[in-house]
Protein backbone atom coordinates (compact mmCIF):
# COMPACT_ATOMS: atom_id res chain seq x y z
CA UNK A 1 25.82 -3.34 22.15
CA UNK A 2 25.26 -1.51 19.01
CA UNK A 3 23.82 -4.13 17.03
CA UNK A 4 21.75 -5.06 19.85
CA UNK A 5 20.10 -1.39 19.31
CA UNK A 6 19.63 -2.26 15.78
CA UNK A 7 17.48 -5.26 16.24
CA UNK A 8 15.21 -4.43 19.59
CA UNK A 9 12.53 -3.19 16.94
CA UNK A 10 12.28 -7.07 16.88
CA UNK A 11 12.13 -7.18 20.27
CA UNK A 12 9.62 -5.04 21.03
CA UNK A 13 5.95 -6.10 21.19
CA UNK A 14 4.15 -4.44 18.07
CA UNK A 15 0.50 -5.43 19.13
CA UNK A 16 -1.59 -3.68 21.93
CA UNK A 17 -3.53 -6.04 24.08
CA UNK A 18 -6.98 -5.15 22.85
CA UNK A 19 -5.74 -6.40 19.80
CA UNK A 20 -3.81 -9.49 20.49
CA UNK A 21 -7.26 -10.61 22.32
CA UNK A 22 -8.95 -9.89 19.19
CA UNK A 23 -6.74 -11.66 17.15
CA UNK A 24 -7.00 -14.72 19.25
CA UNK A 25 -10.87 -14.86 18.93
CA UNK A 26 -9.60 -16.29 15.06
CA UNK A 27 -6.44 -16.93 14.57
CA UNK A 28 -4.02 -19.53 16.82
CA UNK A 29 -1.72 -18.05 19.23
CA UNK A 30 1.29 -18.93 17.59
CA UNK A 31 0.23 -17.80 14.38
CA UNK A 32 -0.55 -14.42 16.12
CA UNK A 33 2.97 -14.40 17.59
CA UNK A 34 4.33 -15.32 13.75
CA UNK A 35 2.24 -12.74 12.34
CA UNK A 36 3.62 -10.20 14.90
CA UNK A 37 7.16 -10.60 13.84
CA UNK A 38 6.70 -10.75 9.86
CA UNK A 39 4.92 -7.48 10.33
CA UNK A 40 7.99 -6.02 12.22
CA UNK A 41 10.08 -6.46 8.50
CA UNK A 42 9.47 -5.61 4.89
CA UNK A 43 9.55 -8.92 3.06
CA UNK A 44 12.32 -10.14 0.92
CA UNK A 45 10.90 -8.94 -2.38
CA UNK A 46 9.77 -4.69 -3.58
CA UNK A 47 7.42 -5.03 -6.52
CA UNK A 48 7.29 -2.27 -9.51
CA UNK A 49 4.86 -2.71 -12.05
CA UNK A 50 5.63 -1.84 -15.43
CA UNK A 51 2.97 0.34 -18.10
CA UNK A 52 2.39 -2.47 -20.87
CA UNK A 53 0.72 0.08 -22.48
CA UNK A 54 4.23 1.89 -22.57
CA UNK A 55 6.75 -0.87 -22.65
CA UNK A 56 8.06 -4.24 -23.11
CA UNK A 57 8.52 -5.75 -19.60
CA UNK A 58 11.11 -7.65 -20.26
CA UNK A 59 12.91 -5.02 -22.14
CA UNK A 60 12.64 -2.61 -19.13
CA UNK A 61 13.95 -5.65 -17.10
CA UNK A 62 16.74 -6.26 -19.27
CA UNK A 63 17.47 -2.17 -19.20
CA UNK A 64 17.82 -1.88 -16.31
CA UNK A 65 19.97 -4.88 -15.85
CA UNK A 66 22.46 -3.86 -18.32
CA UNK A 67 22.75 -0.21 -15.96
CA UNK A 68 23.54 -2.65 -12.79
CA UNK A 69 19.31 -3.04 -11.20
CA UNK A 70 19.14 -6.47 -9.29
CA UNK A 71 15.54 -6.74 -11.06
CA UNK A 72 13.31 -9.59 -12.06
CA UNK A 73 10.45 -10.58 -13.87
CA UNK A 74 7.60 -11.99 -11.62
CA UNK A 75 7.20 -15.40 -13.43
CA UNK A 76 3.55 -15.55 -13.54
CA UNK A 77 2.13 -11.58 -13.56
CA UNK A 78 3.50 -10.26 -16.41
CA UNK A 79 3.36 -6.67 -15.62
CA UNK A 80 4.80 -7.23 -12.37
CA UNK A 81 9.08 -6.78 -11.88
CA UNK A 82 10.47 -7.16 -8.79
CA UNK A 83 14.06 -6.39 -6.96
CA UNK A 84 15.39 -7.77 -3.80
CA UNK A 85 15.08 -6.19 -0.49
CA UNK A 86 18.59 -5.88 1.64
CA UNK A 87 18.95 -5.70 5.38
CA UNK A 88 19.00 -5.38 8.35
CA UNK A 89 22.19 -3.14 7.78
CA UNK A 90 24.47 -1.76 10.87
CA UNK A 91 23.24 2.27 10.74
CA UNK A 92 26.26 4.47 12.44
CA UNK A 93 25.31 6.84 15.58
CA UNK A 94 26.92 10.17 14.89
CA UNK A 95 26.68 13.02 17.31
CA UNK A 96 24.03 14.91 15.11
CA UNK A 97 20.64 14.10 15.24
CA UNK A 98 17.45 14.09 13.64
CA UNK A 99 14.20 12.75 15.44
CA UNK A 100 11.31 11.88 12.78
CA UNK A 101 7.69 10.85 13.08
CA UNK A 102 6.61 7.11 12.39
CA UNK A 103 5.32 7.47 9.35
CA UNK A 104 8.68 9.47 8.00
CA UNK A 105 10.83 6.19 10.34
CA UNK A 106 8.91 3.58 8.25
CA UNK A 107 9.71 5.32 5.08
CA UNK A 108 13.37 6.01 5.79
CA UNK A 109 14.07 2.67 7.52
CA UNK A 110 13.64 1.13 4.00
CA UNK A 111 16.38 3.47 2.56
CA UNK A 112 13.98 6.65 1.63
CA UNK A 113 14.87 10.17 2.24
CA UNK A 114 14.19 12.29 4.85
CA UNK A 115 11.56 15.09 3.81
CA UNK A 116 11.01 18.30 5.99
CA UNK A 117 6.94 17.83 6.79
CA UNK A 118 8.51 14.67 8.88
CA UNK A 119 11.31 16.27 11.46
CA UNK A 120 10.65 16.80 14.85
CA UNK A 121 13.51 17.78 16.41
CA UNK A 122 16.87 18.21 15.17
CA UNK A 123 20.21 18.14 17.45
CA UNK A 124 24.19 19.13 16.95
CA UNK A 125 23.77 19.14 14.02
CA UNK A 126 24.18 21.95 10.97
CA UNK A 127 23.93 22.28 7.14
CA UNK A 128 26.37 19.36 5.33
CA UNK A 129 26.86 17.29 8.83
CA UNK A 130 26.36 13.43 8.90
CA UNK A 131 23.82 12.53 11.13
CA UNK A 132 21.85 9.51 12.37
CA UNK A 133 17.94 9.96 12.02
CA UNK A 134 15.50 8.71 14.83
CA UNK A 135 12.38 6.91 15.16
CA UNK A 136 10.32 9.23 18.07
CA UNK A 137 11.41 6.71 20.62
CA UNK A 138 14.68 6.82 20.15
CA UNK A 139 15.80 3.74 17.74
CA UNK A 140 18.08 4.46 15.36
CA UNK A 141 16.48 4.04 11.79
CA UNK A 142 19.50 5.65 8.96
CA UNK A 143 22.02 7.92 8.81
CA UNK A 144 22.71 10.31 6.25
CA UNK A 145 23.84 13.96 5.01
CA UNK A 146 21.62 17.00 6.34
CA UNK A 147 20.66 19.08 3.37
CA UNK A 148 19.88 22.23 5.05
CA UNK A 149 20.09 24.46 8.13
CA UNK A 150 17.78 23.61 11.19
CA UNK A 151 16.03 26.56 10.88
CA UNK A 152 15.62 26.53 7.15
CA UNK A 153 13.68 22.80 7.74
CA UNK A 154 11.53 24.67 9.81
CA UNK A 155 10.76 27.50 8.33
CA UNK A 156 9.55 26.04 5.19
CA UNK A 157 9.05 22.45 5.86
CA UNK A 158 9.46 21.43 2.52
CA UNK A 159 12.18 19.98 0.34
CA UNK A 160 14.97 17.00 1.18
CA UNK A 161 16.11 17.46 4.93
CA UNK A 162 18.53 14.66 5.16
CA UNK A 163 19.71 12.73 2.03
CA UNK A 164 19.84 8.96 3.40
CA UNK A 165 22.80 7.23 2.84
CA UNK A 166 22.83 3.91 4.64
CA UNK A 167 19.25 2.90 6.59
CA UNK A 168 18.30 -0.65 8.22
CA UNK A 169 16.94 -2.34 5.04
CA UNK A 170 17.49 -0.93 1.62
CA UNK A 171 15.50 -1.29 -1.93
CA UNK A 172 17.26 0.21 -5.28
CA UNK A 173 15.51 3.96 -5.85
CA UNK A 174 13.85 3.58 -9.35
CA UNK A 175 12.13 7.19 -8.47
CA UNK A 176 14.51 9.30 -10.32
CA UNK A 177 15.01 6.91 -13.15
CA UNK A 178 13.93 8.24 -16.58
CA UNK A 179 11.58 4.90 -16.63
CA UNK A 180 9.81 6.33 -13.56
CA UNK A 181 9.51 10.03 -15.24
CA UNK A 182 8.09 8.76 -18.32
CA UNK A 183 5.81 6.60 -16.91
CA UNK A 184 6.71 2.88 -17.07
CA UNK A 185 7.49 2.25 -13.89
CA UNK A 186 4.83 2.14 -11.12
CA UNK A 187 5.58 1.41 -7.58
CA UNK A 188 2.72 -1.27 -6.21
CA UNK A 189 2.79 -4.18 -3.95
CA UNK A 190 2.21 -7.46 -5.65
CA UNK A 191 -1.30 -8.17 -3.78
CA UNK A 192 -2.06 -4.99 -5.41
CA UNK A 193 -1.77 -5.84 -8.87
CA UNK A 194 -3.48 -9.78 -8.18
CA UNK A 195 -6.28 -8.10 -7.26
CA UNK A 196 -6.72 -5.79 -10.46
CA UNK A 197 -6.23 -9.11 -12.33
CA UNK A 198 -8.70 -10.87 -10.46
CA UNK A 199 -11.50 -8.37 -11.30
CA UNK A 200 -9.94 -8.99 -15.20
CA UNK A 201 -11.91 -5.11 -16.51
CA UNK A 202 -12.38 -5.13 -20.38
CA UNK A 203 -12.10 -2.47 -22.68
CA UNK A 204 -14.95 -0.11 -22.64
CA UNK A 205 -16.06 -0.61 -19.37
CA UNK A 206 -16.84 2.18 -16.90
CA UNK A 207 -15.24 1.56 -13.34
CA UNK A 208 -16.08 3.07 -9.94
CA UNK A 209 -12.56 3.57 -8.09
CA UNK A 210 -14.51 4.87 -4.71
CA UNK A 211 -11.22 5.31 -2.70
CA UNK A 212 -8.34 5.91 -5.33
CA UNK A 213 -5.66 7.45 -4.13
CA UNK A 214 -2.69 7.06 -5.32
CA UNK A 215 -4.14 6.09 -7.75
CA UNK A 216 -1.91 2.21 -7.87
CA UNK A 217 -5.50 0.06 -8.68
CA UNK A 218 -7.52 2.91 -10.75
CA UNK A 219 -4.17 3.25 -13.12
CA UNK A 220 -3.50 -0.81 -13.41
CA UNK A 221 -7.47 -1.23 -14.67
CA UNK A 222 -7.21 1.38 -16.80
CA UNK A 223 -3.67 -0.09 -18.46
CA UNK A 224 -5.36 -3.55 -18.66
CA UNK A 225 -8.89 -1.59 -20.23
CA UNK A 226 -6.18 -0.46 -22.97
CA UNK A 227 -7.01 3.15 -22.07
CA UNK A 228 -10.22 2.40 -23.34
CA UNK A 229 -13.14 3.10 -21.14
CA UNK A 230 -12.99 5.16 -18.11
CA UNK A 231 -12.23 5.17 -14.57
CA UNK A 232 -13.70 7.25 -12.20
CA UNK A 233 -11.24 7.96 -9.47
CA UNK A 234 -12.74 9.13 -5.99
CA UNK A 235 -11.29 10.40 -3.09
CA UNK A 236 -12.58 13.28 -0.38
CA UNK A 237 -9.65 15.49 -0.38
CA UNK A 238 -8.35 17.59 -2.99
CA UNK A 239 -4.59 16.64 -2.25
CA UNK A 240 -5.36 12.55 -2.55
CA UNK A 241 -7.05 13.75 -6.07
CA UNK A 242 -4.44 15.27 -7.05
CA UNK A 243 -1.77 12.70 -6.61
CA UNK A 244 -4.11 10.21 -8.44
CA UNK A 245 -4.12 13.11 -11.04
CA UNK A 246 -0.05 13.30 -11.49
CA UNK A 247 -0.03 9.40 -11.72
CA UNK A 248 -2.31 8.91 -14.33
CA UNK A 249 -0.86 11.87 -16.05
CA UNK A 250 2.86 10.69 -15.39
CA UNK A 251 1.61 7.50 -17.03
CA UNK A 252 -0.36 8.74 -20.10
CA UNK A 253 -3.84 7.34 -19.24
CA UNK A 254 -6.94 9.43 -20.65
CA UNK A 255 -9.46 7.22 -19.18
CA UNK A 256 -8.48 7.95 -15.39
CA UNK A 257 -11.24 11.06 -14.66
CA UNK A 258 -10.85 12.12 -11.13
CA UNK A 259 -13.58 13.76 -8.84
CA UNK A 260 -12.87 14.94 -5.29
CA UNK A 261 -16.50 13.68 -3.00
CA UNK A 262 -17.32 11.41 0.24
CA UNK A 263 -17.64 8.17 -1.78
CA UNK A 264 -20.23 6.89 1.09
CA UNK A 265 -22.52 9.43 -1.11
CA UNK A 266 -21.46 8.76 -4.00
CA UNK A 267 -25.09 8.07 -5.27
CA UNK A 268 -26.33 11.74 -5.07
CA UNK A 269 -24.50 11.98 -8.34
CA UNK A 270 -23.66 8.99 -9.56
CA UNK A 271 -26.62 7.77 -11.92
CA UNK A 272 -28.28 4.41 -10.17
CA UNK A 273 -27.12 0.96 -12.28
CA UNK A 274 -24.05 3.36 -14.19
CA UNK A 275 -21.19 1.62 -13.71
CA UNK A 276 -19.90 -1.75 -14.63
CA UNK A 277 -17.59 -2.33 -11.64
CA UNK A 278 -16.00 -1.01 -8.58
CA UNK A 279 -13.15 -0.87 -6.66
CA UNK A 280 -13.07 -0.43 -2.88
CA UNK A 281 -10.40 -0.36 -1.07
CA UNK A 282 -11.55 1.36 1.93
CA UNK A 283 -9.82 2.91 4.90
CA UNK A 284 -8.87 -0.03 7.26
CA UNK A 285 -6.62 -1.01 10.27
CA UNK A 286 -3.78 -1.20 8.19
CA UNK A 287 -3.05 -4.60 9.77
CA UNK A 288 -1.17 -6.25 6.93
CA UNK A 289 0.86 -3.35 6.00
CA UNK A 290 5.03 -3.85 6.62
CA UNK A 291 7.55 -3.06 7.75
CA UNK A 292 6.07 -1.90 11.03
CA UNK A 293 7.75 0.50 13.88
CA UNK A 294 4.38 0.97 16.01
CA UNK A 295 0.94 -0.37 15.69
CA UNK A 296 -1.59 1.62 17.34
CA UNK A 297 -4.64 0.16 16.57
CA UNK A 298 -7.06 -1.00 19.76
CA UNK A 299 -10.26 -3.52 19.19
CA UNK A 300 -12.30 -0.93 18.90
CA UNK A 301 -11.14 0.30 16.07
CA UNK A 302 -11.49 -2.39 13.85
CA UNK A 303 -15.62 -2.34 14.79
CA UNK A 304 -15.56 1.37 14.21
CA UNK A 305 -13.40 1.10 10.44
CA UNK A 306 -16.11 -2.23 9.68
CA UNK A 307 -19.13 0.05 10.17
CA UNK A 308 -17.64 2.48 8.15
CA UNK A 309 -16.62 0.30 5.39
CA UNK A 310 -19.89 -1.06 5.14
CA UNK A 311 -21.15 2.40 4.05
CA UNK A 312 -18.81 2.49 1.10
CA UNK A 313 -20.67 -1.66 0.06
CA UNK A 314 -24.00 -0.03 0.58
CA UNK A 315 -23.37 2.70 -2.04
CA UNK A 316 -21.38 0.43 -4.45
CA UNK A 317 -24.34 -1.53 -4.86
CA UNK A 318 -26.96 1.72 -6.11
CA UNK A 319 -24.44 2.83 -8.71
CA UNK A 320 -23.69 -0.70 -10.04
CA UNK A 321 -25.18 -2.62 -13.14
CA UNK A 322 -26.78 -6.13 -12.73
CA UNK A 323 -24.36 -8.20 -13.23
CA UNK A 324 -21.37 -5.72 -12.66
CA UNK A 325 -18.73 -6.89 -10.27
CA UNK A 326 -17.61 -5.54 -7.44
CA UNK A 327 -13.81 -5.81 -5.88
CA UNK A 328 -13.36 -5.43 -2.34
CA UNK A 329 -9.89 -5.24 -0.61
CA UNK A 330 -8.03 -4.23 2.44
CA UNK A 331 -4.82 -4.31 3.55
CA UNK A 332 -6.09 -5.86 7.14
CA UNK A 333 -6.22 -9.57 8.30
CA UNK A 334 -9.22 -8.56 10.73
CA UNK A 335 -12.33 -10.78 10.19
CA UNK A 336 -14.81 -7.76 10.99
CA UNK A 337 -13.34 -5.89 8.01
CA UNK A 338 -12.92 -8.66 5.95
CA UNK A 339 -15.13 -11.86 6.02
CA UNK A 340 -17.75 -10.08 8.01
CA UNK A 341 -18.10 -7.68 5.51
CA UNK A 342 -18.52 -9.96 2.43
CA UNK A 343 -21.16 -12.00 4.91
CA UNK A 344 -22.57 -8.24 5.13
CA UNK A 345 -22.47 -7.61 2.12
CA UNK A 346 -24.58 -10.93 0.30
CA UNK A 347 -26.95 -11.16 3.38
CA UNK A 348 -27.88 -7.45 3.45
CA UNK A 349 -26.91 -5.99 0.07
CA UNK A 350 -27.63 -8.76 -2.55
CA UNK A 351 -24.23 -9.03 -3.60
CA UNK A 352 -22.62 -12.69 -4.38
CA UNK A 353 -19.13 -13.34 -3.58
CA UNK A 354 -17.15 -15.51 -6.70
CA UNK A 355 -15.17 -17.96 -6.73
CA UNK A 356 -11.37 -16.82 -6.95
CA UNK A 357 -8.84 -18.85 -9.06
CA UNK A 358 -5.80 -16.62 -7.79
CA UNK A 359 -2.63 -17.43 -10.12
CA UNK A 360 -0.58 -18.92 -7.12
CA UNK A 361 -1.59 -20.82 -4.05
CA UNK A 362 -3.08 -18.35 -1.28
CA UNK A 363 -5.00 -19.03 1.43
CA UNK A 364 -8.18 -18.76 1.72
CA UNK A 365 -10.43 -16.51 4.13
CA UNK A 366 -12.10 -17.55 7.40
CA UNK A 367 -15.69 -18.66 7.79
CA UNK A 368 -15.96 -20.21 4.56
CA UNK A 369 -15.95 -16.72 2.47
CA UNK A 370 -15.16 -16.47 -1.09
CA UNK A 371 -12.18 -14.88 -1.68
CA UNK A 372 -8.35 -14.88 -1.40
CA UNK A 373 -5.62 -13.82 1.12
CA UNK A 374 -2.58 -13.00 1.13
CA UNK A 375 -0.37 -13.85 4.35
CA UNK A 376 2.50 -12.49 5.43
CA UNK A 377 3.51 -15.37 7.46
CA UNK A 378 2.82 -17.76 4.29
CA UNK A 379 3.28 -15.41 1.55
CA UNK A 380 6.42 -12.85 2.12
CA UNK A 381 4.21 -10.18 1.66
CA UNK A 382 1.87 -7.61 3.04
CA UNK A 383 -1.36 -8.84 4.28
CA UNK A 384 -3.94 -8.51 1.70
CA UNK A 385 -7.62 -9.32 1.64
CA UNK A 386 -9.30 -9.73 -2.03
CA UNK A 387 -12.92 -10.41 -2.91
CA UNK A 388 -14.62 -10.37 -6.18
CA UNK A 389 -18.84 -10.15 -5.89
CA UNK A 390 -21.33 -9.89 -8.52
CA UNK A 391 -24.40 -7.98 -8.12
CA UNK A 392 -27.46 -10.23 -9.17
């Protein structure tokens, strides 16, 4: 009966109808169904990359071998290490409690700890007691050791609440490792780092990161610049700037300069024709992100986020050079936000998609667009959307 618990995330329908409907406007219904259930589980695989600008990737590989990691080298991106996801695992039900948000489920359903900001309610249970943590609707996600009292969670809502020790699926923690302190480790999804490649920056050049944070794509070009250069790293809220900040500081980068603005603006002061490329990753439906608990995204929302993303193209194009190259991405499998977009953006804004040569098969987008996708019903990995346009 237990185990039965365990797996009716599976069970349960992750897709809202307004959405499913959408879906099938593209995609096959099967593949919709496929798509459904990959996005219920993380993958097989939890990428790292490493600072080549700090370290030998194989060395840190063969480190962190010798001190018992089950890590590998990614045979084809060199910066890119990778170590096995495990699961699903049997989680224990002990009389204590501790009901979480989603975001705080997703996190500790892959093994991480449980941070005050994310409890909701907390049940039998006091300071030192073992206690199974919650997803809000009531599916047991980990189990672990509460740190501190109730009422000290509450009070300051900040700090470890419950120190997992056994969760669904499980990945190694690298984030206390003196490699992660000193800045050669960096935690990014391998779509993340193709991408990066894909735009291939050189040394000197001046990039236009117009939604950074954290900070995974703005640090990687700036690694692969040789520090040499600059990267302007936007984002609108002074905490997102900040974390971008401690990255690029936690991984010795001078070239990463951070500015907190709207980037849909970014033009009032931004000189026109200043920069030689940019990145946009803009905020998106978040359809290709895994493991999933809930999905609450309706049909509208992926018109709404397109609109809004097409803002962000519009001012990409002012502040770049002829000739300087643009990389789009999402983490969404939506046509509207995706192939739409690119249509959008050589149509309305000049700007010419390129050929991709990605360095392993990938599909390729809908509706004959340039570009490359990664699927997670082909790929074992999140769903990714790249592009790569040049403004002529």
């Amino acid at each position: 009966m237990f185990i039965l618990r365990i797996f009716s995330f599976v069970a349960k329908k992750l897709f809202r109808e307004s959405m499913k409907n959408y879906l099938h406007r593209f995609y096959n219904p099967e593949y919709v169904d496929s798509l459904e259930e990959a996005l219920k589980t993380p993958g097989t695989k939890y990428y790292l990359r490493v600072n080549t600008l700090k370290a030998d990737t194989k060395e840190v590989v063969y480190r962190l071998r010798e001190e018992g990691y089950d890590v590998h080298l990614h045979p084809i991106i060199s910066e890119a290490i990778y170590t096995y996801v495990r699961g699903p695992h049997r989680v224990n039900l002990h009389s204590g409690h501790v009901i979480v948000d989603w975001k705080t489920a997703e996190s500790v359903y892959m093994g991480a700890y449980v941070y005050a900001p994310g409890v909701q309610k907390i049940v039998n249970a006091e300071r030192g007691d073992l206690v199974t943590v919650f997803s809000p609707d009531g599916e047991p996600v980990a189990e672990g050791i509460l740190e501190r009292s109730p009422s000290e969670i509450f009070r300051e809502k900040r700090g470890i609440a419950v120190r997992t020790t056994n969760s669904v699926y499980k990945i190694p923690s690298l984030r206390e490792h003196p490699f992660f302190r000193e800045g050669i480790l960096y935690h990014q999804s391998l779509p993340s780092m193709v991408a990066v490649k894909l735009l291939a920056p050189m040394p000197g050049w001046t990039i236009l990161d117009m939604c950074a944070s954290p900070g995974g794509k703005a640090t990687h070009a700036a690694i692969l610049m040789g520090d040499e250069g600059e990267v302007i790293a936007v984002d609108r809220s002074e905490k997102k700037v900040q974390t971008v900040d401690e990255n690029a500081r936690r991984l010795g980068l001078r070239s990463v300069k951070t500015l907190v603005y709207d980037s849909r603006y970014i033009s009032e002061i931004l000189d026109p024709e200043s920069v030689d490329a940019v990145i946009l990753d803009p905020p998106c439906t978040t359809l290709g992100i895994r493991p999933k608990l809930i999905y609450t995204r309706e049909e509208r929302d992926v018109y709404q986020l397109s609109q809004y993303q097409r803002q962000f193209l519009s001012e990409a194009r002012k502040v770049l050079r002829r000739n300087g190259l643009l990389l789009y991405t999402t983490c969404t499998l939506t046509p509207h936000e995706n192939e739409f977009n690119m249509i959008y953006a050589a149509s309305e804004l000049g700007l010419k998609p390129l050929g991709l040569k990605p360095p392993f098969p990938l599909r390729s987008p809908l509706l004959g667009v340039e570009g490359v996708v990664f699927d997670p019903v082909l790929n074992d990995t999140p769903g990714f959307f790249i592009s790569v346009l040049r403004k002529s």
